[in-house]
N, C-alpha and C. Protein backbone atom coordinates (compact mmCIF):
# COMPACT_ATOMS: atom_id res chain seq x y z
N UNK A 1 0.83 -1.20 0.00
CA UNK A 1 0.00 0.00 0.00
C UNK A 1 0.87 1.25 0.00
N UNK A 2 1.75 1.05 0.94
CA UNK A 2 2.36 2.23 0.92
C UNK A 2 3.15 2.21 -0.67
N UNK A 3 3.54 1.60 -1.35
CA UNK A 3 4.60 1.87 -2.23
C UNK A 3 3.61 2.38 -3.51
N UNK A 4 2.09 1.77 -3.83
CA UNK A 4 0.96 2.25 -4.19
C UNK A 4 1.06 3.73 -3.64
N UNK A 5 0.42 4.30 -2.84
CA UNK A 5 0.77 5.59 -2.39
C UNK A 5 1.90 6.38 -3.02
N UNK A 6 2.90 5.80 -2.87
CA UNK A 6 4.52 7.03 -3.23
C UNK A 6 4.46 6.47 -4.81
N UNK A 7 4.16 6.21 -5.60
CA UNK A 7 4.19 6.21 -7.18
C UNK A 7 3.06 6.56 -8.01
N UNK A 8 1.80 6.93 -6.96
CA UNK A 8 0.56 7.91 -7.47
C UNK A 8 0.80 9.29 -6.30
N UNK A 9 1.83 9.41 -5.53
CA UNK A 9 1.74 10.71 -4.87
C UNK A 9 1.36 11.53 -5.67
N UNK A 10 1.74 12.26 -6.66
CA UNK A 10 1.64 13.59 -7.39
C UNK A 10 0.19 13.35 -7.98
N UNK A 11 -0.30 12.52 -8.04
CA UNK A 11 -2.17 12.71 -8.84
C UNK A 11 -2.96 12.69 -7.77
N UNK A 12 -2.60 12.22 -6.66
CA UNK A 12 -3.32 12.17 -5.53
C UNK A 12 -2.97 13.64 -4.92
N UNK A 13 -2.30 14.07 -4.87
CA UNK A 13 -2.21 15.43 -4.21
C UNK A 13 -2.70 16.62 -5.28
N UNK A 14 -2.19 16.43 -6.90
CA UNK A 14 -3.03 17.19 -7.45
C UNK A 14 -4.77 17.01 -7.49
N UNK A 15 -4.92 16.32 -7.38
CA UNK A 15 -6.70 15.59 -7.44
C UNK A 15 -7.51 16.36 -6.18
N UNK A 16 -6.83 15.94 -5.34
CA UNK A 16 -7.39 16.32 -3.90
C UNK A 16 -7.34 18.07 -3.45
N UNK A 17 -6.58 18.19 -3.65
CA UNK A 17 -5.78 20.08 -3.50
C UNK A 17 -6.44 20.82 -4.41
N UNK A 18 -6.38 20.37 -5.52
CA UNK A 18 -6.55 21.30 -6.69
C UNK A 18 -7.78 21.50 -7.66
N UNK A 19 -8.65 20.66 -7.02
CA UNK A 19 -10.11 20.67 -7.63
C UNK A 19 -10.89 22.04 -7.31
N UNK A 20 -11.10 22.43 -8.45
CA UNK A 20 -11.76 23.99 -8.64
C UNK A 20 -13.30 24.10 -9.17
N UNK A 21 -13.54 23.18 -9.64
CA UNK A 21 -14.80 22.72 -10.35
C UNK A 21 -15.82 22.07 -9.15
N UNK A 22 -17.12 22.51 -9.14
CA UNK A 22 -17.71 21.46 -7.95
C UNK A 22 -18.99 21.29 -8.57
N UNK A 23 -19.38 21.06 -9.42
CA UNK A 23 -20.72 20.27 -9.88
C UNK A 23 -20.76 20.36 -12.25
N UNK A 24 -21.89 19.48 -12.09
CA UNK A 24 -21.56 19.51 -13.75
C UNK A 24 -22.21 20.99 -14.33
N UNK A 25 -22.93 21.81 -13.63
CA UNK A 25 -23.56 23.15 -14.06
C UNK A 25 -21.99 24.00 -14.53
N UNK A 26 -21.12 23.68 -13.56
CA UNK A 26 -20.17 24.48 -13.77
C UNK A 26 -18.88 23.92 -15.37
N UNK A 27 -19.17 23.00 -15.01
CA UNK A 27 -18.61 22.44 -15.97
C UNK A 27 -18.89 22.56 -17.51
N UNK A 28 -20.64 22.14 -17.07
CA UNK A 28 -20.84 22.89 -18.69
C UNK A 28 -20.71 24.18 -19.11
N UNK A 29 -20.69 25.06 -18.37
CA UNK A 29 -20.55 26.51 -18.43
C UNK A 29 -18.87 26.46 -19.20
N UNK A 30 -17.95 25.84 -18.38
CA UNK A 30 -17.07 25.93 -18.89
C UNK A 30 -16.32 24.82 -20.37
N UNK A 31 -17.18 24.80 -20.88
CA UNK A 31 -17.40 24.24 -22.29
C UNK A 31 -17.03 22.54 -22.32
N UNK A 32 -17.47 21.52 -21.31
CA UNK A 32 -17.11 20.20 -20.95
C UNK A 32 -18.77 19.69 -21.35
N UNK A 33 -18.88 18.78 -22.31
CA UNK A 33 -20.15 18.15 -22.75
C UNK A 33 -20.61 16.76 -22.22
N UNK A 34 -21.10 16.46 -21.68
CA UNK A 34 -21.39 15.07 -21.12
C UNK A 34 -22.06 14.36 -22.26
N UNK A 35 -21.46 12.67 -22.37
CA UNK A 35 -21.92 11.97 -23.20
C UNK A 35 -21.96 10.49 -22.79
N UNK A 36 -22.70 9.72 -23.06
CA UNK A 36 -23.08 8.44 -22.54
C UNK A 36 -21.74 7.43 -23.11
N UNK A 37 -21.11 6.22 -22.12
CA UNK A 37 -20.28 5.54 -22.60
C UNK A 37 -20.38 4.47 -22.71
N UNK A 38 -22.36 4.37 -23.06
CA UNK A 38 -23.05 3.45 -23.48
C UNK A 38 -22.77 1.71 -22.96
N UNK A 39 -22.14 2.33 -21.58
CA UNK A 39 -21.99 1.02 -20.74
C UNK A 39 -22.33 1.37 -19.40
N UNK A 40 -22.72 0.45 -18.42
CA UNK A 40 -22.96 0.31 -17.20
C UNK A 40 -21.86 -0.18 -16.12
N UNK A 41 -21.10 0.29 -16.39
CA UNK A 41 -19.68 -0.35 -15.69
C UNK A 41 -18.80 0.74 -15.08
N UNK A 42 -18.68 1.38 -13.87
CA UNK A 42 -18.34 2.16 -13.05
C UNK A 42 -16.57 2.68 -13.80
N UNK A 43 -16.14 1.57 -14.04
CA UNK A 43 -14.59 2.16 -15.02
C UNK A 43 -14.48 2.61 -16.23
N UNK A 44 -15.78 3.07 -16.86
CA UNK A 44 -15.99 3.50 -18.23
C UNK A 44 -15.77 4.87 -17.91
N UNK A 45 -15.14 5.53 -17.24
CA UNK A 45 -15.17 7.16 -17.17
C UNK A 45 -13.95 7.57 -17.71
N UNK A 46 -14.27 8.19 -18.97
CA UNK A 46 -13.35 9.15 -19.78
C UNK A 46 -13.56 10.86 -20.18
N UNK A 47 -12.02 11.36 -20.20
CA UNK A 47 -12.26 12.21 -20.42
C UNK A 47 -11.46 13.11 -21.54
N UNK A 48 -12.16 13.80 -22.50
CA UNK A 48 -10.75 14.03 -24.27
C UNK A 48 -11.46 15.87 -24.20
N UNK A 49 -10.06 15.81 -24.73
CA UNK A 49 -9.84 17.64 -24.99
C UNK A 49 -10.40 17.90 -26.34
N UNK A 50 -11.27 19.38 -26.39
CA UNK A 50 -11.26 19.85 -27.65
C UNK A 50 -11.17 21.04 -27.58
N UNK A 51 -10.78 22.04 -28.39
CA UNK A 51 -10.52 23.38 -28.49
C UNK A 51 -11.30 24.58 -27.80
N UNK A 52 -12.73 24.51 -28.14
CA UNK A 52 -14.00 25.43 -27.45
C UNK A 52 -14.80 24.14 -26.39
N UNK A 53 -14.79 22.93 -27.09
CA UNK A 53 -15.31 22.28 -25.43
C UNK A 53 -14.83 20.88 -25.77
N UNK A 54 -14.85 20.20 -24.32
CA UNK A 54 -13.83 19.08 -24.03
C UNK A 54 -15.33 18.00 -23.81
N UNK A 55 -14.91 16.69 -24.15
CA UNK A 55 -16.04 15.47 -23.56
C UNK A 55 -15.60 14.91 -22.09
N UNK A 56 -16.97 14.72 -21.75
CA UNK A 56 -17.17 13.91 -20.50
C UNK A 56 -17.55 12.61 -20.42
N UNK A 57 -17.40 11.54 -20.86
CA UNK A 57 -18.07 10.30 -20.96
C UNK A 57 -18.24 9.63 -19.34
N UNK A 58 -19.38 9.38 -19.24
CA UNK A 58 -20.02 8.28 -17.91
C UNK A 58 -20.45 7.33 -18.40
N UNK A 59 -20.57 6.37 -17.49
CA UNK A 59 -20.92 5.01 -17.57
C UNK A 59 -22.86 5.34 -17.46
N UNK A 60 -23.72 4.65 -18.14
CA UNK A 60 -25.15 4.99 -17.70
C UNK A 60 -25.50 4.35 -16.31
N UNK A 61 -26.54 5.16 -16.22
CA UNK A 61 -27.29 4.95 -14.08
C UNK A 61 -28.12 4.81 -14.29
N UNK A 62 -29.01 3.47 -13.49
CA UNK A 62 -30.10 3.62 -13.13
C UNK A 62 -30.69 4.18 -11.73
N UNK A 63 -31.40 4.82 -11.50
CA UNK A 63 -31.71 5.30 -9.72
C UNK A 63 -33.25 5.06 -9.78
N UNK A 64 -33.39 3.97 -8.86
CA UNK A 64 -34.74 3.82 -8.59
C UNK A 64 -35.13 3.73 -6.80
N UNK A 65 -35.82 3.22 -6.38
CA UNK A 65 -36.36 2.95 -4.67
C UNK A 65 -35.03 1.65 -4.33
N UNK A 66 -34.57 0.70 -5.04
CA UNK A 66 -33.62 0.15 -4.92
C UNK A 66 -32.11 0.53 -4.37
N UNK A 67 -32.03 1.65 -5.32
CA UNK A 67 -30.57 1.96 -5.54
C UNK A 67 -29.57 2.49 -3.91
N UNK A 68 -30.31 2.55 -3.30
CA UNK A 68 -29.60 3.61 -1.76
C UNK A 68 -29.43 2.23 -1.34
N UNK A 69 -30.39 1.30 -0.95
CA UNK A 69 -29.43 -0.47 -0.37
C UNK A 69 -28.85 -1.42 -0.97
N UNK A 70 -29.16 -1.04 -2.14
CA UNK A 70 -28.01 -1.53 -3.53
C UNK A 70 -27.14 -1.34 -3.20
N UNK A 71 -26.10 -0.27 -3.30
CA UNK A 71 -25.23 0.64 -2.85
C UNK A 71 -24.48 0.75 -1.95
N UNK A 72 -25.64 0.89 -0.92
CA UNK A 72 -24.89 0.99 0.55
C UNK A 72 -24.50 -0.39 0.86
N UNK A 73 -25.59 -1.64 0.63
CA UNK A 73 -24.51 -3.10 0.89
C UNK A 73 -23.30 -3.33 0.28
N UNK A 74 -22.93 -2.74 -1.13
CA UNK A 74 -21.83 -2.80 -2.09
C UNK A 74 -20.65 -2.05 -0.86
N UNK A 75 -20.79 -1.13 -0.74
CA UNK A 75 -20.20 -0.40 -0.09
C UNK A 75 -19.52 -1.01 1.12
N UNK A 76 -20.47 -1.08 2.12
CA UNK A 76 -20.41 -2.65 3.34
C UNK A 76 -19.46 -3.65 2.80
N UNK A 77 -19.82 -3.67 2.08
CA UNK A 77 -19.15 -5.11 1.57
C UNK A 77 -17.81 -4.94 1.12
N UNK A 78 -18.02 -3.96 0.64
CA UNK A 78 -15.76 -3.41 0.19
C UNK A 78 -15.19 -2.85 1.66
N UNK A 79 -15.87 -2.87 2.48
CA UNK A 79 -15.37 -2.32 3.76
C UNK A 79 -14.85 -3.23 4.62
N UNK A 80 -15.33 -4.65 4.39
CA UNK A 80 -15.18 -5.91 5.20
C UNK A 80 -13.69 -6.05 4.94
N UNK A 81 -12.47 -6.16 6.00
CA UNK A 81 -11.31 -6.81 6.29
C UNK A 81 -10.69 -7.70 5.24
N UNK A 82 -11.57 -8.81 5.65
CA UNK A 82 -11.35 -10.08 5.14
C UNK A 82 -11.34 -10.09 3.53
N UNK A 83 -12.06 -8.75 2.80
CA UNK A 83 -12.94 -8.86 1.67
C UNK A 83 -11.18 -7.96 0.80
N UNK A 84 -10.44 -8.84 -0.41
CA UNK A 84 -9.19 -7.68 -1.26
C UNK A 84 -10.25 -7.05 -2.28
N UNK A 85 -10.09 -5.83 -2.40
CA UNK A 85 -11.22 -5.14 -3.87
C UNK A 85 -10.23 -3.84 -3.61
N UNK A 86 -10.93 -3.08 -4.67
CA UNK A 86 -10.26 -1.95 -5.35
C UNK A 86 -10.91 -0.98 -4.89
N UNK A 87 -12.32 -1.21 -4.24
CA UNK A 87 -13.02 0.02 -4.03
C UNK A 87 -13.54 0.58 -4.49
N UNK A 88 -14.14 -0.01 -6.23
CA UNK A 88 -14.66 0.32 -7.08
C UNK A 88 -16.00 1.03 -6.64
N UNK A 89 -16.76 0.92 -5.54
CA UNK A 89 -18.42 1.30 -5.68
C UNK A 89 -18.36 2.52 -5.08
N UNK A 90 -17.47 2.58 -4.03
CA UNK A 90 -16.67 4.11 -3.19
C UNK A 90 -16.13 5.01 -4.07
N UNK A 91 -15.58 4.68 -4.71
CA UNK A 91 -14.95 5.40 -5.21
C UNK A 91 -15.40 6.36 -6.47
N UNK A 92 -16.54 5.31 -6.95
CA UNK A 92 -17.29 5.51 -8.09
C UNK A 92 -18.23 7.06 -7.31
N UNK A 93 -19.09 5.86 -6.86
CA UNK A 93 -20.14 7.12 -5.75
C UNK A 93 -19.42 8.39 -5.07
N UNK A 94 -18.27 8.57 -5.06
CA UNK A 94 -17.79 9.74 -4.44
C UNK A 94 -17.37 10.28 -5.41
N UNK A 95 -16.86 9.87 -7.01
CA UNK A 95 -16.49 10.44 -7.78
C UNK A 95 -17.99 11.05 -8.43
N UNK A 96 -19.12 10.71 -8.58
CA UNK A 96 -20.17 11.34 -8.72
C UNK A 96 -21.00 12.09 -8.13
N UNK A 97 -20.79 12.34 -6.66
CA UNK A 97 -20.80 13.14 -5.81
C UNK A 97 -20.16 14.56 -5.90
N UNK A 98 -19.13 14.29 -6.46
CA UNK A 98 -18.27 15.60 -6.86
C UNK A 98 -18.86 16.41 -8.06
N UNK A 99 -19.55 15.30 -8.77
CA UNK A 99 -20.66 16.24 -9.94
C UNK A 99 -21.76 16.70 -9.53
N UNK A 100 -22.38 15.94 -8.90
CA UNK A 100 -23.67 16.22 -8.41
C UNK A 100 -24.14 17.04 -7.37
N UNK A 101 -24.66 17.87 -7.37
CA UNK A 101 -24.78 19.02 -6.15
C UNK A 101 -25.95 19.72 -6.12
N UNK A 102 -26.56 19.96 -7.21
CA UNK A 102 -28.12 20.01 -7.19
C UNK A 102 -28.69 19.64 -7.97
N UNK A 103 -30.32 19.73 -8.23
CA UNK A 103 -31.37 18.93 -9.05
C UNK A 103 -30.80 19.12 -10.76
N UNK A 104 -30.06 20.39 -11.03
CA UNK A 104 -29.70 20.77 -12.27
C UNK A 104 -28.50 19.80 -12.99
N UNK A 105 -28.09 19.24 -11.81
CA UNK A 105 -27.18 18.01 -12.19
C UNK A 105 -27.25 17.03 -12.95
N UNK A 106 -28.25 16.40 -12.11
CA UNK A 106 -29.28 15.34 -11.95
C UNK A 106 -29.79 15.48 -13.81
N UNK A 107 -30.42 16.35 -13.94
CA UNK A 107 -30.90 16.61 -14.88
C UNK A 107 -30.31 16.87 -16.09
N UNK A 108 -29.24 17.46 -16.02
CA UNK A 108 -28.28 17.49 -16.98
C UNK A 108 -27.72 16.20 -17.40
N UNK A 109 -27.52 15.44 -16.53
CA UNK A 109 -27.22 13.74 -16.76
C UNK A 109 -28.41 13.13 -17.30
N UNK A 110 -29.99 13.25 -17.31
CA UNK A 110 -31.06 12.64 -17.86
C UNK A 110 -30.98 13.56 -19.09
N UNK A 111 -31.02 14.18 -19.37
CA UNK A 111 -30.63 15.04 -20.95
C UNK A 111 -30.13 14.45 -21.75
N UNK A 112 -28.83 13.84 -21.47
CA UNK A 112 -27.41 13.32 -22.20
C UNK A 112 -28.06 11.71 -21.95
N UNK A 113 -29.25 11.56 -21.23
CA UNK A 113 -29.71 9.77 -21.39
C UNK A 113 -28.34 9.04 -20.51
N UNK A 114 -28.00 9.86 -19.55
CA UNK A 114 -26.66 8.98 -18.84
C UNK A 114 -27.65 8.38 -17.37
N UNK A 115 -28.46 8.94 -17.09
CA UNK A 115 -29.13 8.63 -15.99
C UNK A 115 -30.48 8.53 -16.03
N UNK A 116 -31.13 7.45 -15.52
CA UNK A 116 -32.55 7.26 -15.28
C UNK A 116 -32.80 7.03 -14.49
N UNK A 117 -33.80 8.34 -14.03
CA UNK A 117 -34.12 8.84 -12.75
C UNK A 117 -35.88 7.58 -12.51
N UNK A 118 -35.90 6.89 -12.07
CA UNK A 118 -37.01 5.94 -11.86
C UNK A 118 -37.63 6.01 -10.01
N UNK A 119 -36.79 6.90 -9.64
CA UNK A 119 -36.78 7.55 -8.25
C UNK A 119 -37.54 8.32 -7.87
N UNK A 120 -38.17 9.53 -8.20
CA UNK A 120 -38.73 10.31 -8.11
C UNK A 120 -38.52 12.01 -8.75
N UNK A 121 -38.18 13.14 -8.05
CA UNK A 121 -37.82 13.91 -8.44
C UNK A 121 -36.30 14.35 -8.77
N UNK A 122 -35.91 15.20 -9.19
CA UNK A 122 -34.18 15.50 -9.55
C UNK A 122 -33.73 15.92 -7.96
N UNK A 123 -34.24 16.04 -7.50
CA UNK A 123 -33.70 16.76 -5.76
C UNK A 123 -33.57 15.33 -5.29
N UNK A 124 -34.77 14.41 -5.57
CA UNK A 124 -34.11 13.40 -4.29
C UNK A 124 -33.47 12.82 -4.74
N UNK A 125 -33.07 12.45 -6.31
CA UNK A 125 -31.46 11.67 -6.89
C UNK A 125 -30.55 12.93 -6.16
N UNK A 126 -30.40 14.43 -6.24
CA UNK A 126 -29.60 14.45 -5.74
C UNK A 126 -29.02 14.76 -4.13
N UNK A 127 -30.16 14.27 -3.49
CA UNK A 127 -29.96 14.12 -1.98
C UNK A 127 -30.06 13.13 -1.82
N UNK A 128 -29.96 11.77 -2.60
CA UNK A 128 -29.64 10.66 -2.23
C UNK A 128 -27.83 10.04 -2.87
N UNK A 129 -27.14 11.06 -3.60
CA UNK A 129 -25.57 10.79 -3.92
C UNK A 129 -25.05 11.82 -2.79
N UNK A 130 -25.76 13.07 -2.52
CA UNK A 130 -24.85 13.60 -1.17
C UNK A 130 -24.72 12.59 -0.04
N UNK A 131 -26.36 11.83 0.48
CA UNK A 131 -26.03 11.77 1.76
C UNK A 131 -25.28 10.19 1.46
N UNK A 132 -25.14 9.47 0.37
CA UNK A 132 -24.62 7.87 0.47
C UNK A 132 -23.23 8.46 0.36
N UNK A 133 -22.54 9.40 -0.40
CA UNK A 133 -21.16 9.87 -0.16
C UNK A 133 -20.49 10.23 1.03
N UNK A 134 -21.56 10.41 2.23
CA UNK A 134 -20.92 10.89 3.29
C UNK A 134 -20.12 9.80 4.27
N UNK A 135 -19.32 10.22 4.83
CA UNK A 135 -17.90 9.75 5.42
C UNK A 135 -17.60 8.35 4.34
N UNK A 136 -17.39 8.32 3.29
CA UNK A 136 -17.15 7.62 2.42
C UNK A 136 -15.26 7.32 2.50
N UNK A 137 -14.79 6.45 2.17
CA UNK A 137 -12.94 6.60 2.12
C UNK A 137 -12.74 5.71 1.04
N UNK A 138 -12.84 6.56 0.03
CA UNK A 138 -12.58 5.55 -1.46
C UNK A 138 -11.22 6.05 -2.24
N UNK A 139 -11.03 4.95 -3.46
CA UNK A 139 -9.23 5.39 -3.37
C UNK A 139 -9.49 6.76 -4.88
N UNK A 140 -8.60 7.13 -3.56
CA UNK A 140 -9.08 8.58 -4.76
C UNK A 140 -8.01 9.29 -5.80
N UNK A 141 -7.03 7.82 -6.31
CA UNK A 141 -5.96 7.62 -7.18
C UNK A 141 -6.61 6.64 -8.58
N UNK A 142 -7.94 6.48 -8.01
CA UNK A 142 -8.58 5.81 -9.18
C UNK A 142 -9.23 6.54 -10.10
N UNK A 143 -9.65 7.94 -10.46
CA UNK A 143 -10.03 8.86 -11.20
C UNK A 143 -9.37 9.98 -11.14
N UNK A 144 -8.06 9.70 -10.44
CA UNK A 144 -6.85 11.27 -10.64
C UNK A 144 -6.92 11.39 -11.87
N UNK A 145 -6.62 10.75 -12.87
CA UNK A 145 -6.47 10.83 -14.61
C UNK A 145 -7.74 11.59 -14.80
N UNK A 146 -8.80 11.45 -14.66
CA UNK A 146 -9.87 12.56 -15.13
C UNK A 146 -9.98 13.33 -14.30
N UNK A 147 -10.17 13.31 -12.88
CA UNK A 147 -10.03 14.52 -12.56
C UNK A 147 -9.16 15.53 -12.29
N UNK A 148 -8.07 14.84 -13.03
CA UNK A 148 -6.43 16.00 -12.99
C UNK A 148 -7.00 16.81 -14.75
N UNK A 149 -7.76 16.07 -15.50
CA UNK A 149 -8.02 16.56 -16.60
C UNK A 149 -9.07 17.80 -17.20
N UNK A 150 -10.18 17.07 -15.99
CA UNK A 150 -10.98 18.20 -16.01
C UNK A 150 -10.71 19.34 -15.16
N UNK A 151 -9.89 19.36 -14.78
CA UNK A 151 -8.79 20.56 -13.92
C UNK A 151 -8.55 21.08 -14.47
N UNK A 152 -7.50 20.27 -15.62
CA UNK A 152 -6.94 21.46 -16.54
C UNK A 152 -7.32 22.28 -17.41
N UNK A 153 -8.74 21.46 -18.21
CA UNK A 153 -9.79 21.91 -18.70
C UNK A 153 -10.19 23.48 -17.82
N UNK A 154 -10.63 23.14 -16.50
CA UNK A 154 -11.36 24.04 -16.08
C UNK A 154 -10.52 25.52 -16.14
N UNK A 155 -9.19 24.98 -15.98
CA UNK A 155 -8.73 26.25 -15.16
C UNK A 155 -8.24 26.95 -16.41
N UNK A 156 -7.81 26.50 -17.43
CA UNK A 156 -7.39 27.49 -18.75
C UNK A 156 -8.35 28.10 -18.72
N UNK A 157 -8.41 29.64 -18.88
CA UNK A 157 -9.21 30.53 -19.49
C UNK A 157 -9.51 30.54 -20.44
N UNK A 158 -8.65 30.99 -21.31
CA UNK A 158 -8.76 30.74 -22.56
C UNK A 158 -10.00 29.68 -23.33
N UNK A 159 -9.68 28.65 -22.73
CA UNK A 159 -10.44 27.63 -23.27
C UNK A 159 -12.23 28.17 -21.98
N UNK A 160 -12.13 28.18 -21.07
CA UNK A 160 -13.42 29.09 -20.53
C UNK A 160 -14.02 29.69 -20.89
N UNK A 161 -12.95 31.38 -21.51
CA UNK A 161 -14.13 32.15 -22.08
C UNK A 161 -14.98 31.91 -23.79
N UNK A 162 -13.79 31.00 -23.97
CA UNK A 162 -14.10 31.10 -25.52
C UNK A 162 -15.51 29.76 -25.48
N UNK A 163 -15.33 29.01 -24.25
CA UNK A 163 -16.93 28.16 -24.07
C UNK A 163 -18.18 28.71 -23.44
N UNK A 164 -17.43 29.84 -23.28
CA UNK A 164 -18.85 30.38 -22.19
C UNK A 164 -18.86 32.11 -23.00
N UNK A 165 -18.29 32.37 -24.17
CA UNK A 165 -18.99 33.19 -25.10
C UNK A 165 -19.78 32.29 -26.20
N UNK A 166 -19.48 30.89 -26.07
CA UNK A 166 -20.36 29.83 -27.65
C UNK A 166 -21.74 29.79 -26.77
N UNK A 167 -21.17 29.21 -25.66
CA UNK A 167 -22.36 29.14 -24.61
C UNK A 167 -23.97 30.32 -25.10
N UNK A 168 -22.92 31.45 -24.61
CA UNK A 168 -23.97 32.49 -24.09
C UNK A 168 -24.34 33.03 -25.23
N UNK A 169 -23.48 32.69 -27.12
CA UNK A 169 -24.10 34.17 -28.05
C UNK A 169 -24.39 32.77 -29.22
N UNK A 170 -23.77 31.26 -29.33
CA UNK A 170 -24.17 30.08 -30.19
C UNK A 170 -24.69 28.92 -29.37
N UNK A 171 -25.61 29.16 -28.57
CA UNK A 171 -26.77 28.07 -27.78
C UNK A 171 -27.55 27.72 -28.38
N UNK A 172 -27.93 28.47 -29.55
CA UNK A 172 -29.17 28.15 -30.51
C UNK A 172 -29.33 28.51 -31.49
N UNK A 173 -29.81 27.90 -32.83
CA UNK A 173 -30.17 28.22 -33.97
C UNK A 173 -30.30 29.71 -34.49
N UNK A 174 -31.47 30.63 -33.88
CA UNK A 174 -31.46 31.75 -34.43
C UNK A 174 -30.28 32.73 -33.67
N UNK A 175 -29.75 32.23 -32.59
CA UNK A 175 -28.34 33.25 -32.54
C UNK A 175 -27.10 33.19 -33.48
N UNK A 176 -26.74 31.95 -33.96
CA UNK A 176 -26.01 31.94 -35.43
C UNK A 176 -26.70 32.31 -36.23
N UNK A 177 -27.72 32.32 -36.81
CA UNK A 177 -28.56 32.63 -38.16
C UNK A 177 -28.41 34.45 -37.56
N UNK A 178 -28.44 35.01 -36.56
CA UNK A 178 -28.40 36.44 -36.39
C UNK A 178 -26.70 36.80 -36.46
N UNK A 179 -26.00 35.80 -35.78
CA UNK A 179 -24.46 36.10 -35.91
C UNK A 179 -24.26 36.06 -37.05
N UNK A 180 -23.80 35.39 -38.36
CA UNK A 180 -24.34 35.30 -39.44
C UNK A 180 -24.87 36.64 -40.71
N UNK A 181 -25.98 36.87 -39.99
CA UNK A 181 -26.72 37.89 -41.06
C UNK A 181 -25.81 39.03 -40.46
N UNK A 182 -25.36 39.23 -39.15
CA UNK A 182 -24.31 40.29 -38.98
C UNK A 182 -23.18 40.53 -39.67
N UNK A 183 -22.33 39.72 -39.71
CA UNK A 183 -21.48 39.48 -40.76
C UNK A 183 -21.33 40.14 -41.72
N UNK A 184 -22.35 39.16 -42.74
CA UNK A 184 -22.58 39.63 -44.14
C UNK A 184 -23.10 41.26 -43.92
N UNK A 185 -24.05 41.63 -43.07
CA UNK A 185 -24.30 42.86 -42.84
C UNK A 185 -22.97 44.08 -43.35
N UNK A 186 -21.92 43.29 -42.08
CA UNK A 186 -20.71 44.58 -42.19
C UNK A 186 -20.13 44.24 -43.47
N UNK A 187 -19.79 42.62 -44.22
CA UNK A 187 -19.10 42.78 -45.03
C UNK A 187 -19.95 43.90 -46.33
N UNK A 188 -21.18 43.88 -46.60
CA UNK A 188 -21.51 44.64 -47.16
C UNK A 188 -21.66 45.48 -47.21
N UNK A 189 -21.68 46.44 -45.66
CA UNK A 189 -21.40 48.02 -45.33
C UNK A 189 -19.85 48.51 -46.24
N UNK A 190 -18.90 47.66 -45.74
CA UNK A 190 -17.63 47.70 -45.95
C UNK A 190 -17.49 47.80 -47.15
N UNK A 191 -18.14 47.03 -47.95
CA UNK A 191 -17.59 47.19 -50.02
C UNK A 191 -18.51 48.34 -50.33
N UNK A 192 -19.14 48.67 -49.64
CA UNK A 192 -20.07 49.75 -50.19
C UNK A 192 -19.69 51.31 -49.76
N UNK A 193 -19.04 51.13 -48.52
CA UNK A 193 -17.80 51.78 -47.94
C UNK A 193 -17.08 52.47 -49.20
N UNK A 194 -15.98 51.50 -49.28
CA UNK A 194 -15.09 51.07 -50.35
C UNK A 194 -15.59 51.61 -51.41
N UNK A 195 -16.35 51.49 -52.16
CA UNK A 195 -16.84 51.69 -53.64
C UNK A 195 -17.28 53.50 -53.44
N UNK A 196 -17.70 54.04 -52.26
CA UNK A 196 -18.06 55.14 -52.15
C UNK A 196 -16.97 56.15 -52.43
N UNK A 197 -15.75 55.44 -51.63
CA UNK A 197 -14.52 56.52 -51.67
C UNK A 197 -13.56 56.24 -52.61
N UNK A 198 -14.15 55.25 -53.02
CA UNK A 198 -12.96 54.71 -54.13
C UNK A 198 -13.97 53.79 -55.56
N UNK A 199 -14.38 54.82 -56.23
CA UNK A 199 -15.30 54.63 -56.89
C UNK A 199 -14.58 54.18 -58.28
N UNK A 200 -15.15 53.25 -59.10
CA UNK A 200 -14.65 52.81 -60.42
C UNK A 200 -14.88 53.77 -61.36
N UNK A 201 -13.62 53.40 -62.28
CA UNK A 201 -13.33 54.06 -63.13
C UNK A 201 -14.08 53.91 -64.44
């Protein structure tokens, strides 16, 4: 364990220290797209760079009246002594905890079809990943790679403002079709400009 420890030191201390991001609202703001990784398997979590916005891939969820003693026995059960595991269900659930923080979460994940909410409302999926995350101790060298990534993502500016001006002026159809007719607008002020002061011969 310990020698585990001293050859992930540096992702474990960046992971833990340096997380700036605290739910997926923020994330999408800062140009990170969530997309389904069309599997159900807690190690399907990836994460790839793109210029104005970066992907998020999750594994799909189901959350129904089940899922909180589902869970919590999984949990129990990686906790037992006797029991060698990786910590996969801890670790998972606390790594989605770190997305999840209010109903807008929740919802943003049923959007993208990553989660099916069979539970009830978006508040109680997400007051049921706060309170199963609590005093949780999962290994938190098992998603340093994405979450050292979506770090870096987050914290460039650059790559921020230029997702959260597409965000706020190309969200929708008629704001390009108006960005667009602007354009052509000036380029045609401009030759007409042009032709005024500098008229053919």
């Amino acid at each position: 364990i310990v020698n585990y420890i001293i050859q992930n030191i540096d992702k474990l201390f960046f992971s833990i220290f340096h997380q700036l991001y605290r739910n997926i609202k923020e994330l999408k703001e800062a140009g990170i797209v969530l997309k389904s990784s069309k599997t159900r398997r807690p190690r399907d979590v990836s994460f790839s760079y793109g210029w104005i916005r970066s992907e998020l891939k999750l594994p799909e969820i189901v959350v129904d009246d089940t899922t909180a003693a589902t869970v919590l026995n999984l949990i129990a059960y990686e906790m037992c002594p006797d029991f060698e595991n990786d910590y996969g269900i801890c670790s998972y659930v606390s790594f989605l905890d770190s997305l999840i923080d209010h109903p807008d979460d929740v919802k943003a994940l049923r959007s993208e079809q990553i989660l099916l909410n069979s539970l009830g409302s978006d508040e109680e999926v997400a007051n049921l990943f706060n309170t199963i995350s609590t005093d949780l101790v999962p290994d938190m060298v098992k998603y340093a790679d994405v979450r050292n990534e979506i770090e870096k993502h987050y914290s460039d500016k650059s790559r921020t403002w230029l997702a959260l001006g597409y965000h706020t002026y190309f969200s929708n159809p008629w704001a390009i079709i108006a960005f667009h007719a602007a354009v052509v607008g000036l380029a045609l002020t401009f030759v007409q400009t042009w032709y005024t002061i500098h008229p053919p011969k």
